[in-house]
C-alpha atoms as a PDB file:
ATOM      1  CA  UNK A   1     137.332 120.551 114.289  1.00  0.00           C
ATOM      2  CA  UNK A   2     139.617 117.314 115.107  1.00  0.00           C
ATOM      3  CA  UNK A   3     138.408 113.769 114.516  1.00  0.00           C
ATOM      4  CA  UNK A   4     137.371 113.459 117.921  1.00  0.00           C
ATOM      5  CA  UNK A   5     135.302 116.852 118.013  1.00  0.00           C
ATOM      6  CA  UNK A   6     133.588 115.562 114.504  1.00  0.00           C
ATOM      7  CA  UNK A   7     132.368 112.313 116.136  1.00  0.00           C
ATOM      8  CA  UNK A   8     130.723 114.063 118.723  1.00  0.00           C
ATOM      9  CA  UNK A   9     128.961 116.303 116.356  1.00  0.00           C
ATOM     10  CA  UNK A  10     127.394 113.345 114.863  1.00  0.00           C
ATOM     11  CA  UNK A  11     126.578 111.861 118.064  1.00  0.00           C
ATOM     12  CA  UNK A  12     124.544 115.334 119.391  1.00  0.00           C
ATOM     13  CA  UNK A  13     123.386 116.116 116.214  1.00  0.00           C
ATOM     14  CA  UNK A  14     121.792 112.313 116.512  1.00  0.00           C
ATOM     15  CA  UNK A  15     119.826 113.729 119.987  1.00  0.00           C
ATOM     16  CA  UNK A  16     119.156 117.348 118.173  1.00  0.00           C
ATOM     17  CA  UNK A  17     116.760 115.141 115.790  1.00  0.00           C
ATOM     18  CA  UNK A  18     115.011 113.579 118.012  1.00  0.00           C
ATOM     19  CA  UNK A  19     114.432 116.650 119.326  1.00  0.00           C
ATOM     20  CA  UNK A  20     112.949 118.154 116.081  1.00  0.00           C
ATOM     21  CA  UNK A  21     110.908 114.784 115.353  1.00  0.00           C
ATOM     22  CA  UNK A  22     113.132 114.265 112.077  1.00  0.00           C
ATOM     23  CA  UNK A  23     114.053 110.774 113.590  1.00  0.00           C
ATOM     24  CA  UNK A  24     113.133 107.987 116.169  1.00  0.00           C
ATOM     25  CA  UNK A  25     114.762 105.393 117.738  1.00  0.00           C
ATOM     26  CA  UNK A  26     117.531 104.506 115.582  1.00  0.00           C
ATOM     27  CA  UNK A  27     116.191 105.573 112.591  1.00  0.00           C
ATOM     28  CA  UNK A  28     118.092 107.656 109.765  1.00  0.00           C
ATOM     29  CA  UNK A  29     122.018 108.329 110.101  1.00  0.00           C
ATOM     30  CA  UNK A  30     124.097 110.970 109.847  1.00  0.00           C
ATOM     31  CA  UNK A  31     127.263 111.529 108.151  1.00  0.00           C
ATOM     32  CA  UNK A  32     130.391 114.831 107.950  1.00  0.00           C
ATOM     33  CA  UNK A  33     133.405 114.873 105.807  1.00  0.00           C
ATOM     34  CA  UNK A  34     136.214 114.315 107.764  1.00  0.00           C
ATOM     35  CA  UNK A  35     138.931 114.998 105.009  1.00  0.00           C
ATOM     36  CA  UNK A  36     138.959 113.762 101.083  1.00  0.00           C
ATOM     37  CA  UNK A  37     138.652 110.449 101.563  1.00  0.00           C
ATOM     38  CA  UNK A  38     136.857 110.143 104.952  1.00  0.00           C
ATOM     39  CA  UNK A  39     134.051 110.552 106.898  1.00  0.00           C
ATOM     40  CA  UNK A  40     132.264 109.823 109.873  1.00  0.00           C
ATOM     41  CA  UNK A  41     129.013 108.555 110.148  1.00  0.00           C
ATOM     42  CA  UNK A  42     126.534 107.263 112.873  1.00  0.00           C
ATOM     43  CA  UNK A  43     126.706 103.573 113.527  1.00  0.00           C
ATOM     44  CA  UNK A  44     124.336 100.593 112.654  1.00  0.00           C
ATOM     45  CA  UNK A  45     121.520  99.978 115.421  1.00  0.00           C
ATOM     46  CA  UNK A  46     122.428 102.473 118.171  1.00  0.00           C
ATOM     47  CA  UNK A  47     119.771 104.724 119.414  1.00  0.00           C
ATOM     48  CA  UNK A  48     120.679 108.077 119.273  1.00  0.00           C
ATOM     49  CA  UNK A  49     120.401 108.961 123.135  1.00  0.00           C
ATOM     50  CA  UNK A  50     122.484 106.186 124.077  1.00  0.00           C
ATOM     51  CA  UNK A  51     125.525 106.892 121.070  1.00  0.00           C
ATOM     52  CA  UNK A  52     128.845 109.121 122.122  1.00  0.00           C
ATOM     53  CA  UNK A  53     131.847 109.890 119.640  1.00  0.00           C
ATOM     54  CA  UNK A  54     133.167 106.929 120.686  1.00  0.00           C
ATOM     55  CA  UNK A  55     130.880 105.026 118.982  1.00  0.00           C
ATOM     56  CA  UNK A  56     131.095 106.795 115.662  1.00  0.00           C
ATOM     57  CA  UNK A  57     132.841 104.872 113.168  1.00  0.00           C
ATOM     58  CA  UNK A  58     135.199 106.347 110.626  1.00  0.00           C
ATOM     59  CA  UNK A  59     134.648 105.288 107.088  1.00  0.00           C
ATOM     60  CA  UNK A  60     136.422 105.139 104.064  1.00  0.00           C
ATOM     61  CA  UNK A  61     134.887 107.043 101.123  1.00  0.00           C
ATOM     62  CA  UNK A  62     136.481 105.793  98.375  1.00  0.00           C
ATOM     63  CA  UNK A  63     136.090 101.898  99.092  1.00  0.00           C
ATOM     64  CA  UNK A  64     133.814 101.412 101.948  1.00  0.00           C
ATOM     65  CA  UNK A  65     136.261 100.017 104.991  1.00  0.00           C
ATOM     66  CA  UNK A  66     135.933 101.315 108.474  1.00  0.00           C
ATOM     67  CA  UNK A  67     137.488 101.782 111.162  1.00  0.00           C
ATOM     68  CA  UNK A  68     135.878 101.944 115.027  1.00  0.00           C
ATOM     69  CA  UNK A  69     134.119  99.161 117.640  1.00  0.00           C
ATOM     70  CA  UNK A  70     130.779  99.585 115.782  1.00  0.00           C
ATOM     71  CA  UNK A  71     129.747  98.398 112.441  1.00  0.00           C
ATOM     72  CA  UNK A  72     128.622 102.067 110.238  1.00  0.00           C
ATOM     73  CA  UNK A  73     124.885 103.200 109.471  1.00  0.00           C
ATOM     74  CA  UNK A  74     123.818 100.290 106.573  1.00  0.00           C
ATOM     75  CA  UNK A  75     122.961 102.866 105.028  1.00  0.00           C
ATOM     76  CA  UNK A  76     126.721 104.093 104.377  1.00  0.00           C
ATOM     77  CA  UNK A  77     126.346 104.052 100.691  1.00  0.00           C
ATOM     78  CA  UNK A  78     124.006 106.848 100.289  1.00  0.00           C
ATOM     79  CA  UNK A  79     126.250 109.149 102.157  1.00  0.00           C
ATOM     80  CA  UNK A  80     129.363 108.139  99.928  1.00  0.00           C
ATOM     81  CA  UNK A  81     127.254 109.034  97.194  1.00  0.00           C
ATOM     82  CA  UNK A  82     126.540 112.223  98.483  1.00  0.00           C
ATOM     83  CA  UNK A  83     130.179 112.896  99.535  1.00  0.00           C
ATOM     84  CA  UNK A  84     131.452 111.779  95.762  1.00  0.00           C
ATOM     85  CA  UNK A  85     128.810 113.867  94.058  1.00  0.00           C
ATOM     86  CA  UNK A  86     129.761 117.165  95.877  1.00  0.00           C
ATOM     87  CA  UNK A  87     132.383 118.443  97.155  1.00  0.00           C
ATOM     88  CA  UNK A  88     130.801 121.027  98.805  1.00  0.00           C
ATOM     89  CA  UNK A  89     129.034 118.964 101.304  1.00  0.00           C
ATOM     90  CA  UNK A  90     130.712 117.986 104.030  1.00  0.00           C
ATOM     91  CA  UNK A  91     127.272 117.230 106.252  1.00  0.00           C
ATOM     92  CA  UNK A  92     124.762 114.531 105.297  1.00  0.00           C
ATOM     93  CA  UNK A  93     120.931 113.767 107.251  1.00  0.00           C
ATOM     94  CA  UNK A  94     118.952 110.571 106.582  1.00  0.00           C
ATOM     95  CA  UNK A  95     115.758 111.735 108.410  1.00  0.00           C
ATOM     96  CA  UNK A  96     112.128 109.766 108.797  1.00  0.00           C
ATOM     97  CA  UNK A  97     110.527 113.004 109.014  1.00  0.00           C
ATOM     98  CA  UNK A  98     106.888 112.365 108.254  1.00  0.00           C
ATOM     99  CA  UNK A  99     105.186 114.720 105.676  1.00  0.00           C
ATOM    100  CA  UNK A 100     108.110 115.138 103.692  1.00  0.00           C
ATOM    101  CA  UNK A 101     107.958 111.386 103.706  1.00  0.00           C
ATOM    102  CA  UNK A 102     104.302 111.094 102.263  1.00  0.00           C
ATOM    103  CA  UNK A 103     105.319 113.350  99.362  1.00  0.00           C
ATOM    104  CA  UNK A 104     108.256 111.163  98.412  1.00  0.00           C
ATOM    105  CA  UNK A 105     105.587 108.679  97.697  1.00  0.00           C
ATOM    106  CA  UNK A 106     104.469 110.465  94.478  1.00  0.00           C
ATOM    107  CA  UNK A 107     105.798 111.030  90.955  1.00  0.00           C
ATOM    108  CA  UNK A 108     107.835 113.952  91.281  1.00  0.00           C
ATOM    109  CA  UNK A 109     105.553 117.017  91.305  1.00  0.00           C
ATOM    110  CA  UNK A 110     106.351 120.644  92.245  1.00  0.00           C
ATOM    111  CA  UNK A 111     105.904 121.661  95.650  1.00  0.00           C
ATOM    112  CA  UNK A 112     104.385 124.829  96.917  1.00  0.00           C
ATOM    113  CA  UNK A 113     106.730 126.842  98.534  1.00  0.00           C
ATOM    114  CA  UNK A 114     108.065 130.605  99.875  1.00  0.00           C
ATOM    115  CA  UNK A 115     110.591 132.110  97.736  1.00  0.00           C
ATOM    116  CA  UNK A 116     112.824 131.954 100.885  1.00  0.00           C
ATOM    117  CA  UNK A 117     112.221 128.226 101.208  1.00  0.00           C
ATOM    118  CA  UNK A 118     113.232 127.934  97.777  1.00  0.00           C
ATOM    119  CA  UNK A 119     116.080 129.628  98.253  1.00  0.00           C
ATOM    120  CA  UNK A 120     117.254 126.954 101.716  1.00  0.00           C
ATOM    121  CA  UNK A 121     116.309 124.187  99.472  1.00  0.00           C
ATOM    122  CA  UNK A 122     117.733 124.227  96.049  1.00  0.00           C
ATOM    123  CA  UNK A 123     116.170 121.172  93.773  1.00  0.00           C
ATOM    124  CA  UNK A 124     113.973 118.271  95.186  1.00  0.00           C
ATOM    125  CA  UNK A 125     114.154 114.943  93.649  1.00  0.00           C
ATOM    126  CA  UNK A 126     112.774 111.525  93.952  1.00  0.00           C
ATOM    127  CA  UNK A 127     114.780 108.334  94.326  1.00  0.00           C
ATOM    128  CA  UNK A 128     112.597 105.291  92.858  1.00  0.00           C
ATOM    129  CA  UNK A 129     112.059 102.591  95.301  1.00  0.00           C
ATOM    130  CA  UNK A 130     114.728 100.016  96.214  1.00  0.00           C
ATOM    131  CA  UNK A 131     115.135  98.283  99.799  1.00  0.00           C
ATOM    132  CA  UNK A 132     117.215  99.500 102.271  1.00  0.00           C
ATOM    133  CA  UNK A 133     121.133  99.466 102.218  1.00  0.00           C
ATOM    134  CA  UNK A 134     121.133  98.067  98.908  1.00  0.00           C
ATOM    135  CA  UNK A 135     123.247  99.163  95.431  1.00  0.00           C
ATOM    136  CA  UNK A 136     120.214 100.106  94.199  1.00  0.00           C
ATOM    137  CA  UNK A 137     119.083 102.589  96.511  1.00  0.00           C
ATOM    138  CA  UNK A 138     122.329 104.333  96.731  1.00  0.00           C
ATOM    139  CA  UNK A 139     122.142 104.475  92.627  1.00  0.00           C
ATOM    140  CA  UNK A 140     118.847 106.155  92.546  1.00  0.00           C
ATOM    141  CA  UNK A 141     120.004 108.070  94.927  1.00  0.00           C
ATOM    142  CA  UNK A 142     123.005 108.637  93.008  1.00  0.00           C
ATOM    143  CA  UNK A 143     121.070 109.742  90.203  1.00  0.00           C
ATOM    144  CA  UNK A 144     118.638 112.297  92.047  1.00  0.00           C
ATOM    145  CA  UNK A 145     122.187 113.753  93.424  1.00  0.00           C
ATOM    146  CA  UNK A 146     123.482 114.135  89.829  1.00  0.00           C
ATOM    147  CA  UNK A 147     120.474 115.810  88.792  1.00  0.00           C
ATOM    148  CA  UNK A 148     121.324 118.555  91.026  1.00  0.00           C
ATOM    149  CA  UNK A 149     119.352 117.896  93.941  1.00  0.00           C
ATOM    150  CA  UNK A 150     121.060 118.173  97.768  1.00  0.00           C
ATOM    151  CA  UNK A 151     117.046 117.049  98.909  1.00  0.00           C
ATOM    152  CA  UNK A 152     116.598 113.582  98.091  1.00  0.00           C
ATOM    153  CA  UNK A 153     112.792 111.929  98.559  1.00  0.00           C
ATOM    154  CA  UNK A 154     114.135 108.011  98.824  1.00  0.00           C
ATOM    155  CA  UNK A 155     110.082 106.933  97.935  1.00  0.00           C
ATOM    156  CA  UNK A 156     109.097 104.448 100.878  1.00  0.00           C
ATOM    157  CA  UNK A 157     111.740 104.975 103.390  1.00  0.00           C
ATOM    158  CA  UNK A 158     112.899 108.784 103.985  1.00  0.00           C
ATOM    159  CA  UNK A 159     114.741 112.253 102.747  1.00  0.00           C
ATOM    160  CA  UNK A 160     118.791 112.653 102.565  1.00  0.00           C
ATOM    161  CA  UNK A 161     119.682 116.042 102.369  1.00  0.00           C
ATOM    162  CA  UNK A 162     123.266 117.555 102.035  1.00  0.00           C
ATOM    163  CA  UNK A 163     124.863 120.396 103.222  1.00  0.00           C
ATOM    164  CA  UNK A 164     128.048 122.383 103.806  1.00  0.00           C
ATOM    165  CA  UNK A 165     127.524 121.944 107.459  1.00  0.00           C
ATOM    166  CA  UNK A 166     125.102 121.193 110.856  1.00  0.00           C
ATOM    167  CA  UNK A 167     123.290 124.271 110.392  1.00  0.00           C
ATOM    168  CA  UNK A 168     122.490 123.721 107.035  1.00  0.00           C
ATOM    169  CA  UNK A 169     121.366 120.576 107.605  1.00  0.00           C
ATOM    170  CA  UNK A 170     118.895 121.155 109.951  1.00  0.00           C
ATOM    171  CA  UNK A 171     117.442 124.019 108.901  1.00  0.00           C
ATOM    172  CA  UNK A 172     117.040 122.263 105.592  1.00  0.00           C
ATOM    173  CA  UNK A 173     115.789 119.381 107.210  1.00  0.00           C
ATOM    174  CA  UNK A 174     113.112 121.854 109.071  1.00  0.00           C
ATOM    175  CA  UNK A 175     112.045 124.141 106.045  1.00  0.00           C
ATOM    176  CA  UNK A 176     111.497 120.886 104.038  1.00  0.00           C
ATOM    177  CA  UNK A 177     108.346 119.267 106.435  1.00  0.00           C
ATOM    178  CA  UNK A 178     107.210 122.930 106.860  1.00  0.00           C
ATOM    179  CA  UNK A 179     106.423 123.333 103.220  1.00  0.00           C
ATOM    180  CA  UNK A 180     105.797 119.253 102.927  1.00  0.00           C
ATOM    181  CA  UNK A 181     103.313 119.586 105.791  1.00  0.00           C
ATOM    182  CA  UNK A 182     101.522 122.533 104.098  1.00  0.00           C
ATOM    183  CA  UNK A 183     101.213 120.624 100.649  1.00  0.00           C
ATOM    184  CA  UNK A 184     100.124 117.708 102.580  1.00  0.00           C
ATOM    185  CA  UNK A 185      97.367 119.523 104.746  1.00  0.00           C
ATOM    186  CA  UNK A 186      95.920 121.398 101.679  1.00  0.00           C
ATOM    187  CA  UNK A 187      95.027 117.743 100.483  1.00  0.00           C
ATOM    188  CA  UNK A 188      93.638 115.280 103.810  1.00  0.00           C
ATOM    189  CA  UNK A 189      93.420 118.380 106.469  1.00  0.00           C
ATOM    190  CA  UNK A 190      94.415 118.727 109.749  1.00  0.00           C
ATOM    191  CA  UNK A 191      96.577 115.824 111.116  1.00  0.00           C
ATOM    192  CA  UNK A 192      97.611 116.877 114.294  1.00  0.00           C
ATOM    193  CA  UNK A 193      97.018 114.467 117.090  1.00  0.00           C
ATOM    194  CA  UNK A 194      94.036 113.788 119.382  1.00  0.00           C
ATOM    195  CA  UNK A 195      94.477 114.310 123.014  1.00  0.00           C
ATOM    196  CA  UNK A 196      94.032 111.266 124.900  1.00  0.00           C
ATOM    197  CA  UNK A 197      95.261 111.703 128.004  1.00  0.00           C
ATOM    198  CA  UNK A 198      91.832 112.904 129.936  1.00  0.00           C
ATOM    199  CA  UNK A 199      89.660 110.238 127.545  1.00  0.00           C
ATOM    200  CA  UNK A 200      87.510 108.251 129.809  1.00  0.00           C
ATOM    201  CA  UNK A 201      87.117 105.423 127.158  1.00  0.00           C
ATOM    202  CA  UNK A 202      91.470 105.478 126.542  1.00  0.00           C
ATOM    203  CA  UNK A 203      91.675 104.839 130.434  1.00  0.00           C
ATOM    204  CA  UNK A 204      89.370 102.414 130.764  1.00  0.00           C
ATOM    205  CA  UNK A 205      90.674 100.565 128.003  1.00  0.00           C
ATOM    206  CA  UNK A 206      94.203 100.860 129.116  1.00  0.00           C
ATOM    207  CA  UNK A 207      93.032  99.369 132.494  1.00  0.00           C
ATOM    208  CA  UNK A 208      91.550  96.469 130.331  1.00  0.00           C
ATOM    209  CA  UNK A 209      94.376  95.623 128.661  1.00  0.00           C
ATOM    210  CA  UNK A 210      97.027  96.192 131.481  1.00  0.00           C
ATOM    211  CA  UNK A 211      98.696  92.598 130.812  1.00  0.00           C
ATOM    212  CA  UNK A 212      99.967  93.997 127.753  1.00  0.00           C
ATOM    213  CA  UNK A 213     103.402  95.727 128.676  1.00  0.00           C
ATOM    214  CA  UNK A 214     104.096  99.715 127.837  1.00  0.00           C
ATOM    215  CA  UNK A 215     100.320 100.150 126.059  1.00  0.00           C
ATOM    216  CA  UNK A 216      99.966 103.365 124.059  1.00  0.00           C
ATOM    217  CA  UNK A 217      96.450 104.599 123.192  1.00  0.00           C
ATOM    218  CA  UNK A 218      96.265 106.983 119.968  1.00  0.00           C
ATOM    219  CA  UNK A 219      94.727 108.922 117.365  1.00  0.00           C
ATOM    220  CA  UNK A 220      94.747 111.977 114.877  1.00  0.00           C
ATOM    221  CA  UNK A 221      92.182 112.267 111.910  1.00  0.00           C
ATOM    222  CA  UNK A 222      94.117 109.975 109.728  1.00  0.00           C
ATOM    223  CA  UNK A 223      93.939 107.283 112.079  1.00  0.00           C
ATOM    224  CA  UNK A 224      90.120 107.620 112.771  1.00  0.00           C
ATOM    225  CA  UNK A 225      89.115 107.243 109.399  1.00  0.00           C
ATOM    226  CA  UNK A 226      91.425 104.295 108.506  1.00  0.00           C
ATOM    227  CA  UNK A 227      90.000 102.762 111.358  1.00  0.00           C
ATOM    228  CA  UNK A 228      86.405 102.192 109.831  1.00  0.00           C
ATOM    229  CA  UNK A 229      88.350  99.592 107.101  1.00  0.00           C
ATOM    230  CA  UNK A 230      89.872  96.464 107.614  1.00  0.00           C
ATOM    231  CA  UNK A 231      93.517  97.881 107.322  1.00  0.00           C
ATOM    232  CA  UNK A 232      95.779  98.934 105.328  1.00  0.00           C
ATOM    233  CA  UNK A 233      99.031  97.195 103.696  1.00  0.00           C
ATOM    234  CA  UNK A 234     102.196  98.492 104.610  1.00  0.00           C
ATOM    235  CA  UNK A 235     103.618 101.958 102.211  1.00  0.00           C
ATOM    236  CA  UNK A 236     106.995 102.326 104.235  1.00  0.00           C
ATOM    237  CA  UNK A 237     109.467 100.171 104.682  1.00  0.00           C
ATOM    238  CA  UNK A 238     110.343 101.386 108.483  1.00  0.00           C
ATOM    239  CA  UNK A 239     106.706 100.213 108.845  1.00  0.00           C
ATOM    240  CA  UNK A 240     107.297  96.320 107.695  1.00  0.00           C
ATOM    241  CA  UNK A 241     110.413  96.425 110.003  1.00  0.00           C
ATOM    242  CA  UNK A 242     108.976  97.337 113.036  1.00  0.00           C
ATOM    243  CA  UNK A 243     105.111  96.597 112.317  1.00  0.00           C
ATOM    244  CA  UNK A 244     104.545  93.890 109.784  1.00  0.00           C
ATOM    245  CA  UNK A 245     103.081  94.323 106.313  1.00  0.00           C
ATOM    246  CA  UNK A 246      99.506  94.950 107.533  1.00  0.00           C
ATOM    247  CA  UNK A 247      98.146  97.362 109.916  1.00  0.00           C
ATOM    248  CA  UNK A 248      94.506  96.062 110.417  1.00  0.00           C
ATOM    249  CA  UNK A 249      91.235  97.308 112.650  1.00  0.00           C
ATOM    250  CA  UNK A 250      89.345  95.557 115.094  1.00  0.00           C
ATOM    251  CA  UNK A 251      85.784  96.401 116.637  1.00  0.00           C
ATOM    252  CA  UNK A 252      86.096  98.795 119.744  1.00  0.00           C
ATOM    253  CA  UNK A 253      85.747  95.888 122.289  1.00  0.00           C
ATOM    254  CA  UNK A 254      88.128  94.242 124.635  1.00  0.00           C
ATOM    255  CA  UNK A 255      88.217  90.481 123.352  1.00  0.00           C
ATOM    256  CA  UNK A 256      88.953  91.928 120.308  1.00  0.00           C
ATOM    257  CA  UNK A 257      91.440  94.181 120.864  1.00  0.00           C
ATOM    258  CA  UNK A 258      93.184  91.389 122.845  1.00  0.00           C
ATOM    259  CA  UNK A 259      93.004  88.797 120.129  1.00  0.00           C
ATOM    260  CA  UNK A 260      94.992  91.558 118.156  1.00  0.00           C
ATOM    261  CA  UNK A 261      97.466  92.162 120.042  1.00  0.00           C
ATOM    262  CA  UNK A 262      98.338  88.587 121.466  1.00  0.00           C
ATOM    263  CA  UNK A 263      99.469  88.149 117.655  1.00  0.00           C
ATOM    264  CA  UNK A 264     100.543  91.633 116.399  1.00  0.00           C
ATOM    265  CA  UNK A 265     102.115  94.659 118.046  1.00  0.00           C
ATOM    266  CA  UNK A 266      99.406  97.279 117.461  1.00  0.00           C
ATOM    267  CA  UNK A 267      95.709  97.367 115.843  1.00  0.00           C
ATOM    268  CA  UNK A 268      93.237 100.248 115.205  1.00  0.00           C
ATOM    269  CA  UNK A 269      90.250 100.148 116.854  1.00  0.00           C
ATOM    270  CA  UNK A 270      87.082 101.327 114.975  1.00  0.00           C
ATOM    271  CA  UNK A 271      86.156 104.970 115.890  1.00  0.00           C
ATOM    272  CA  UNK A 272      88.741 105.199 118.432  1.00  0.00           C
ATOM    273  CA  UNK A 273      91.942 105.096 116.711  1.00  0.00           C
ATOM    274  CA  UNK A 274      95.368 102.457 117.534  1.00  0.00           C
ATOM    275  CA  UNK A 275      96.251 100.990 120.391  1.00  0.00           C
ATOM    276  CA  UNK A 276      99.874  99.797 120.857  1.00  0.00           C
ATOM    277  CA  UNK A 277     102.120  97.295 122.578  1.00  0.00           C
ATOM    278  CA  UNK A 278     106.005  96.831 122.840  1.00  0.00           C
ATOM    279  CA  UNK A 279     108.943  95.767 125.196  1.00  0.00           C
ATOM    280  CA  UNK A 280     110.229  98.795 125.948  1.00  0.00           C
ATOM    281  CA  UNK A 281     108.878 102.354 126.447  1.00  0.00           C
ATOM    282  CA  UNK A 282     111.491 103.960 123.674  1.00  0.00           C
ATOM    283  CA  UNK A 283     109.934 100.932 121.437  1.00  0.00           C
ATOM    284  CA  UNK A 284     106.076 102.371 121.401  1.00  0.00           C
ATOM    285  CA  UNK A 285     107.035 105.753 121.288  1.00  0.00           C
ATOM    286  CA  UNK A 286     108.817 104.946 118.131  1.00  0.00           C
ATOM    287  CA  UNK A 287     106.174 102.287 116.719  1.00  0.00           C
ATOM    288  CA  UNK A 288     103.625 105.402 118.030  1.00  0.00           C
ATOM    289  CA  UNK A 289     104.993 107.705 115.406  1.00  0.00           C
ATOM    290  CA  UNK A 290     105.747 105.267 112.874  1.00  0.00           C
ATOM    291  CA  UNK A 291     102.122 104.229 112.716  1.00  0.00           C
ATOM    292  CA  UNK A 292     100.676 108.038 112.928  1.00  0.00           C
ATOM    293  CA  UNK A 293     103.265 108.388 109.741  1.00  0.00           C
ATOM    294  CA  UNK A 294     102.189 105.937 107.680  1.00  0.00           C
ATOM    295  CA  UNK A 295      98.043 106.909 108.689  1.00  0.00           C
ATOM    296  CA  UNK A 296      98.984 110.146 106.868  1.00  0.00           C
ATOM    297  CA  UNK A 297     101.026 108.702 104.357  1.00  0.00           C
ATOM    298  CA  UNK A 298      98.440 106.484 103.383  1.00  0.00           C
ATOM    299  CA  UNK A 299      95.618 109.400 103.391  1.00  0.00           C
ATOM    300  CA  UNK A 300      97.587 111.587 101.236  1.00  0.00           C
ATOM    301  CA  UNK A 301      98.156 108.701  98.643  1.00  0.00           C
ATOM    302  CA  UNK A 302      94.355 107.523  98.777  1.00  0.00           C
ATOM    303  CA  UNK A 303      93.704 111.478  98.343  1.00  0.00           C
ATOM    304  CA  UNK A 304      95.910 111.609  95.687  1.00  0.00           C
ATOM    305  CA  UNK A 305      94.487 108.624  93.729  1.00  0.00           C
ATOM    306  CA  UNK A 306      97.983 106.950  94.222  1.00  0.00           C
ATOM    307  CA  UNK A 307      98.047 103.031  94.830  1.00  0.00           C
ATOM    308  CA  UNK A 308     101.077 102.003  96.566  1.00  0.00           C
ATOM    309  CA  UNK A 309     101.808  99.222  98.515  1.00  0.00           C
ATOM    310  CA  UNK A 310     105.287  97.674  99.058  1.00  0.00           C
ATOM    311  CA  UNK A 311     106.016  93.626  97.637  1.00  0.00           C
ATOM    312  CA  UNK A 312     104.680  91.405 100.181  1.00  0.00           C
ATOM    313  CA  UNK A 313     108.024  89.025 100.350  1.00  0.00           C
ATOM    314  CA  UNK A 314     110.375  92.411 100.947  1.00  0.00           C
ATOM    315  CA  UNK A 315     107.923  93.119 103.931  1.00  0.00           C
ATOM    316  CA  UNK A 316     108.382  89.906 105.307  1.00  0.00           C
ATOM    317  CA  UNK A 317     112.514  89.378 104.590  1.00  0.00           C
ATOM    318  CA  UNK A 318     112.180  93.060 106.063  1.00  0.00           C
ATOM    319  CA  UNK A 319     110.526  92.364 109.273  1.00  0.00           C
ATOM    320  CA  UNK A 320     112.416  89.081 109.611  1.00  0.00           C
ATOM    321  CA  UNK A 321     115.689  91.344 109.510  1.00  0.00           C
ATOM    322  CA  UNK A 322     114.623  93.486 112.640  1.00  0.00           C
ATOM    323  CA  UNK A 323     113.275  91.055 114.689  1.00  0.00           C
ATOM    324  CA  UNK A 324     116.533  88.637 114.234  1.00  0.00           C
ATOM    325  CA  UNK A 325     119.170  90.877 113.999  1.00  0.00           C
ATOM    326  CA  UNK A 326     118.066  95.146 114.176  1.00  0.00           C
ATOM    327  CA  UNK A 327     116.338  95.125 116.943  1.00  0.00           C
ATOM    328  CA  UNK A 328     118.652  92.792 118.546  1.00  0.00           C
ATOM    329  CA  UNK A 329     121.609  95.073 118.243  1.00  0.00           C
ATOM    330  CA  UNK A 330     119.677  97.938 119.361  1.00  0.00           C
END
């Protein structure tokens, strides 16, 4: 392929993710070997259905400079990592994808798995905790890579899996929140959603609340049962950026709900589920997922026996950084 052909891939392989569910929004990045020393890789703060080659930045492997109108994916360091570990890869994924995510918050354990998922996934490691786009991350990362693995678990924030090329990638990226989903299941149960969209009570409440712009109404098990507490503090750090470090319940009444969301961006309502707010529509479709993520994320751990929160300041210097700059450039 030429330059320009390779910027395109990463720009459609951006909208095949959203496709899959692997991503949202702007979330993850995506990077493919160019030559030796280059690659490209998705910029910083583009959604994916709005990015063309043109907007792919070129970046230098072996010290980081760029070259292109947009700034490259913060998260460029992982994907030089990658790219210097092995020089077989030539096709890198940062995905959000959600029950692959829940079982990167663990200790490493082993997975349960088909011989033929095995075989598309090679080793599985976990990258300790560090925030995003920091040395840090990109040296645990580092050292999950070294270890062997091409499927990286970054705990709190993702997977990064490497590949010789698109396909790869994908089906990778697919066969990994099969078998995640399955491990996941076996442990809090069925998680798929709850069908709202006849529910007398999500109508009525949606007509309640209609001064509230682009209102999402929600639930899966997850969600249902988490809504009986008070809330729970935030495991992911997509979730402090977009959300805040707490996602709390209310009581399943209108002056409630309201006082909720006049000073947050979504609540759970008890026995009902969540109920959502943003600016835009592509906003609360992403905040949607986010949240039913991080309801099964926090299940799992709580079945698990695994207590995990993030540091309250790196939620807040998190959340800061969207709202002033991220979400900004997006």
């Amino acid at each position: 392929m030429t330059v320009d052909e390779i910027k395109n891939e990463v720009a459609n392989c951006g909208r095949q993710l959203l496709k899959l569910g692997l991503v949202a929004r702007t979330w993850g990045n995506i990077s493919i070997r160019v030559d030796e020393n280059t690659m490209a890789i998705s910029p910083s703060g583009l959604a994916y259905d709005n990015m063309t080659g043109e907007d792919v930045p070129l970046l230098n492997i072996e010290n980081g400079s760029f070259e292109g109108k947009r700034k490259p994916s913060s998260e460029m360091k992982i994907h030089i990592a990658a790219m210097k570990v092995f020089a077989d890869v030539n096709f890198c994924i940062h995905t959000h994808q959600i029950f692959a995510t829940a079982v990167g918050l663990e200790k490493y354990h082993s997975l349960k798995m088909s011989d033929e998922d095995a075989r598309i996934l090679g080793k599985i490691e976990i990258a300790e905790y560090a925030s995003p786009g920091t040395d840090e991350l990109a040296d645990n990362v580092e050292k999950a890579l070294k270890d062997g693995a091409k499927v990286v678990l970054m705990r709190s924030h993702g997977v990064l899996i490497c590949a010789k090329d698109k396909e790869e990638a994908i089906n990778m990226a697919v066969s990994l929140e099969k078998v995640c989903k399955q491990n996941v299941e076996e442990f809090i149960g069925d998680t798929k959603e709850t069908d709202l969209s006849k529910d007398k009570l999500a109508k009525s409440l949606r007509g309640d609340l209609s001064e509230f712009k682009n209102l999402l109404t929600f639930s899966n098990p997850q969600l249902l049962k988490l809504s009986k507490t008070s809330g729970f503090n935030a495991q992911l750090d997509d979730m402090a950026q977009m959300l805040g470090r707490r996602l709390e319940s209310c009581p399943l009444d209108t002056k409630a709900i309201k006082v909720m969301l006049d000073k947050t961006d979504a609540t759970m309502v008890e026995d009902f589920g969540c109920i959502l707010k943003a600016k835009e529509a592509d906003d609360a479709t992403a905040l949607k997922m986010l949240i039913e993520k991080a309801a099964i994320c926090k299940a799992y751990t709580d079945a698990k026996a695994i207590s995990l929160e993030l540091d309250k300041d790196d939620c807040e210097a998190m959340r800061k950084f969207y709202l002033e700059s991220y979400s900004k450039r997006k």
